[in-house]
C-alpha atoms as a PDB file:
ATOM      1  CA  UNK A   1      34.824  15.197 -47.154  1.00  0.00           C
ATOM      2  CA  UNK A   2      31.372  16.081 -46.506  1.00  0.00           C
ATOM      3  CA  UNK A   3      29.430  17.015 -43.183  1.00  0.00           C
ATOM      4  CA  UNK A   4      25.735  16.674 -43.222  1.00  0.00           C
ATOM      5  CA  UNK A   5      23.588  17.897 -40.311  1.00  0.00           C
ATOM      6  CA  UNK A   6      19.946  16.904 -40.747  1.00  0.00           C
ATOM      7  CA  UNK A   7      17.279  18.912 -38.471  1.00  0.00           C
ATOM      8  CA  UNK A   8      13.492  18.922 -38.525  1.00  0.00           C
ATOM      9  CA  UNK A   9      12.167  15.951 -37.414  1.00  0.00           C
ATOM     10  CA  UNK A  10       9.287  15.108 -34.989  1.00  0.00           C
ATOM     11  CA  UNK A  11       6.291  13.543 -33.833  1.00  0.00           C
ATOM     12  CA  UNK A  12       3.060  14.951 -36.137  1.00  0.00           C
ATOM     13  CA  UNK A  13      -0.670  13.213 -36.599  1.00  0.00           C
ATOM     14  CA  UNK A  14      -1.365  11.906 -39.776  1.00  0.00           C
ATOM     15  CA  UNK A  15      -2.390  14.595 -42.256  1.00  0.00           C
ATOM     16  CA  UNK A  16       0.399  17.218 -40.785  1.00  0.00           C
ATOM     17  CA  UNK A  17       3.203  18.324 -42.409  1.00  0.00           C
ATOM     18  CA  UNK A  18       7.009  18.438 -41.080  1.00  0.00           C
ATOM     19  CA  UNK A  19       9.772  20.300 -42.891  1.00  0.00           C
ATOM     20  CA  UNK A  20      13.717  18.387 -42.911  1.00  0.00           C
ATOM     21  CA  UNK A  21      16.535  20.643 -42.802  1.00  0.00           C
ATOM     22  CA  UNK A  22      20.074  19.043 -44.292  1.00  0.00           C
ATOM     23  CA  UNK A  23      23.186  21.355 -44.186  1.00  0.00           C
ATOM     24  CA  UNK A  24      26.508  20.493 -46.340  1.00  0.00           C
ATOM     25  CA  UNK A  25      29.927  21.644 -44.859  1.00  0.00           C
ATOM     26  CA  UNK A  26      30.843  22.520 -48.520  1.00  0.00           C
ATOM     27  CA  UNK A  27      28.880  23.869 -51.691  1.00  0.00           C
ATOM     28  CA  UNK A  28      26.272  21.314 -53.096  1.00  0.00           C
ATOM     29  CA  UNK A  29      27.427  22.320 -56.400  1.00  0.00           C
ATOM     30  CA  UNK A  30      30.205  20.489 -56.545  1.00  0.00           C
ATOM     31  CA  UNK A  31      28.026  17.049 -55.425  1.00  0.00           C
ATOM     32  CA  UNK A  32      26.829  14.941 -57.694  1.00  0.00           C
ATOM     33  CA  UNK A  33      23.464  14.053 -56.106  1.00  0.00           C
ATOM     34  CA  UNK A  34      21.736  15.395 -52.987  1.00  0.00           C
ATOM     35  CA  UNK A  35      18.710  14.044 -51.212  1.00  0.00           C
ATOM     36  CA  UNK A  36      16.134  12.121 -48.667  1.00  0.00           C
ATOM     37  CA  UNK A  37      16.340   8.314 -48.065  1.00  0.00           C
ATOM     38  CA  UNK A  38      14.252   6.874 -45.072  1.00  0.00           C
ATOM     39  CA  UNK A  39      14.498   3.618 -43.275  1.00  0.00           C
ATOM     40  CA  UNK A  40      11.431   2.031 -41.269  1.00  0.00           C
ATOM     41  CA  UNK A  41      12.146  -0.471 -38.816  1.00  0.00           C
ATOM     42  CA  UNK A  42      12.495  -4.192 -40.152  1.00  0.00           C
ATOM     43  CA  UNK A  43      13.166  -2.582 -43.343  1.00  0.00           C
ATOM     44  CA  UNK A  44      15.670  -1.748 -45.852  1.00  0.00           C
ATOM     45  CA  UNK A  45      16.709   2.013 -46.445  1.00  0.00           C
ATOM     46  CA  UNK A  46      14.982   3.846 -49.989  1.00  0.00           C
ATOM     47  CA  UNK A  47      15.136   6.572 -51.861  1.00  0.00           C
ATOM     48  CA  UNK A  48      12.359   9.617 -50.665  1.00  0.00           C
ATOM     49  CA  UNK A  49      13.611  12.079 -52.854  1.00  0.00           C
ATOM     50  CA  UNK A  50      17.222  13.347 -54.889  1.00  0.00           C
ATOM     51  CA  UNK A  51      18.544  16.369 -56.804  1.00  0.00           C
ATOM     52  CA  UNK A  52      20.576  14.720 -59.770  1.00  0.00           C
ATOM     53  CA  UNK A  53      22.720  15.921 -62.016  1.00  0.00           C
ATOM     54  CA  UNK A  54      22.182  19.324 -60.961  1.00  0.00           C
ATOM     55  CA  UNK A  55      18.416  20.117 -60.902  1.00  0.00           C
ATOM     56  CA  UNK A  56      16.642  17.606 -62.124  1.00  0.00           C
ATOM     57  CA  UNK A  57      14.385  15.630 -59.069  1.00  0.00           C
ATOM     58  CA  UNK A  58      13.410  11.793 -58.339  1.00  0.00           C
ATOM     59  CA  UNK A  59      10.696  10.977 -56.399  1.00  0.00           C
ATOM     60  CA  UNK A  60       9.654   7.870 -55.100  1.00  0.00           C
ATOM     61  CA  UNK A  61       6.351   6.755 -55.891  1.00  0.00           C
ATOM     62  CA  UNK A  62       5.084   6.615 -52.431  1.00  0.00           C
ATOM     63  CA  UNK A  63       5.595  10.076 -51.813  1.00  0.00           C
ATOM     64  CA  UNK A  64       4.916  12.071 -55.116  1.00  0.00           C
ATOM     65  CA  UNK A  65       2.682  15.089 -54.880  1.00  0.00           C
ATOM     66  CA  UNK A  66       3.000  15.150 -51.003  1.00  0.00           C
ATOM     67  CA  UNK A  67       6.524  15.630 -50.435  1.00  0.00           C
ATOM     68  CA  UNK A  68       8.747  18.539 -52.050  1.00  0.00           C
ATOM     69  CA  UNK A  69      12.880  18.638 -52.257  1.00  0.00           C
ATOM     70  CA  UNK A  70      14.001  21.789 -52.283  1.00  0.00           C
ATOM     71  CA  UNK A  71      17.266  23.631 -52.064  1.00  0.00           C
ATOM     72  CA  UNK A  72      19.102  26.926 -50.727  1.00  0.00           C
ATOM     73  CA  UNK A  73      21.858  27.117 -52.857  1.00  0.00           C
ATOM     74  CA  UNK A  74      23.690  29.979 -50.915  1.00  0.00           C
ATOM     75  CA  UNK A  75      23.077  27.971 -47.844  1.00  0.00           C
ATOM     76  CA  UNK A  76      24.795  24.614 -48.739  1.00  0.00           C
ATOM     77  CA  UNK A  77      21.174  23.188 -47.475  1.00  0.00           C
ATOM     78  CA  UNK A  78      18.313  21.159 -48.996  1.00  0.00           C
ATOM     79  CA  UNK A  79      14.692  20.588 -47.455  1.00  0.00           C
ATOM     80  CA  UNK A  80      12.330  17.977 -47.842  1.00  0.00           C
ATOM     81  CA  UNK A  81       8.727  19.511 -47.353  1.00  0.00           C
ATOM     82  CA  UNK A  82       6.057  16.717 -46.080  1.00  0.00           C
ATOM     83  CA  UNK A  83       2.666  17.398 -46.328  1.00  0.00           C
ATOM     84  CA  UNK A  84      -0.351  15.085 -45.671  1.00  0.00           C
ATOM     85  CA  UNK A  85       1.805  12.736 -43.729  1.00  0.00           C
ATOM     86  CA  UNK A  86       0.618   9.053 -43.422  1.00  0.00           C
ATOM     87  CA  UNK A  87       1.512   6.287 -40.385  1.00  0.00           C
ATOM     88  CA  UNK A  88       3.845   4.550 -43.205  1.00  0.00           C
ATOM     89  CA  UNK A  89       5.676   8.157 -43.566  1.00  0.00           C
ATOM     90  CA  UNK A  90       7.443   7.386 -40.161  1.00  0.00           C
ATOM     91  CA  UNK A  91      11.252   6.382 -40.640  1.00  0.00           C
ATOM     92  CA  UNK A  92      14.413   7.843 -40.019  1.00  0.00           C
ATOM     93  CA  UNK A  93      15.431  10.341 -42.346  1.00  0.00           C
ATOM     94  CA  UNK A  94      18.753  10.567 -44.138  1.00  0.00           C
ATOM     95  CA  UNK A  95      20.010  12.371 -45.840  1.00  0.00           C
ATOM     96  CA  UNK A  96      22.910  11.682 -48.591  1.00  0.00           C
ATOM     97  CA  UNK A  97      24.941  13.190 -51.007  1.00  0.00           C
ATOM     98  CA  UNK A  98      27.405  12.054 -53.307  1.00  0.00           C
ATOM     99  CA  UNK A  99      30.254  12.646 -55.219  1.00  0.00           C
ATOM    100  CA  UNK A 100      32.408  10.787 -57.712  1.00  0.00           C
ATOM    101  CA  UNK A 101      34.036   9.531 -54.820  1.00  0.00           C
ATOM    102  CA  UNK A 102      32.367   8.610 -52.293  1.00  0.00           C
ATOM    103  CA  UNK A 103      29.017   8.555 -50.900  1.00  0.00           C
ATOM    104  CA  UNK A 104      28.106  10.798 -47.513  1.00  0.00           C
ATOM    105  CA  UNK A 105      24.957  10.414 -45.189  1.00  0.00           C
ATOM    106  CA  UNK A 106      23.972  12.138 -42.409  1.00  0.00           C
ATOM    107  CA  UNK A 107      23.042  11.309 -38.702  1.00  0.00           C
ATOM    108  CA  UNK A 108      19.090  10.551 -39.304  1.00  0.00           C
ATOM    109  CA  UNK A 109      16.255  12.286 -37.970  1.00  0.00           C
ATOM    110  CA  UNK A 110      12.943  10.093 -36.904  1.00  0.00           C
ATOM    111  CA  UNK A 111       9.814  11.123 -38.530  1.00  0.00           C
ATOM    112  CA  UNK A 112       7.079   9.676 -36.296  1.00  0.00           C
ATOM    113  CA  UNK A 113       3.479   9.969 -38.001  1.00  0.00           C
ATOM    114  CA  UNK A 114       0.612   8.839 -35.034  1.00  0.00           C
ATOM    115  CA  UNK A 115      -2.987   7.620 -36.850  1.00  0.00           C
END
């Protein structure tokens, strides 16, 4: 089993920056990919960004060079650093991880970017 506790969403103008928080009940070693997904209303849930396979990253087009994954190893916690936030940023944030298993997501936060 898996926990994940997501934190860090908000309200933010377009151009700001927000930071997501997501905190694993057990060592994200042992996962086999960790990330962002994001869901808009009227719209079907996609891949932001993953750790896979250990370090290497996946971005989705949408958000490369704006948005960072990032991880604290010791911490059992990744981040998704948004910069330069646009109107079609705002979703709610999951975020996922996986093992051979199964497949884990957290609660969502809501990312609201105003124009």
């Amino acid at each position: 089993q898996v926990q994940l506790v997501e934190s860090g969403g908000g309200l933010v103008q377009a151009g700001g920056s927000l930071r997501l928080s997501c905190a694993a009940s057990r060592s994200i070693f042992s996962l086999n990919a960790m990330g962002w997904y994001r869901q808009a209303p009227g719209k079907q849930r996609e891949l932001v960004a993953v750790f896979e396979s250990g370090s290497r990253t996946n971005y989705a087009d949408s958000v490369k060079g704006r948005f960072t994954i990032s991880r604290d190893n010791a911490k059992n916690t990744v981040y998704l650093q948004m910069n330069s936030l646009k109107p079609e940023d705002t979703a709610v944030y999951y975020c996922n991880a996986q093992t051979l298993e199964r497949v884990y997501w957290g609660q969502g936060t809501q990312v609201t970017v105003s124009s």
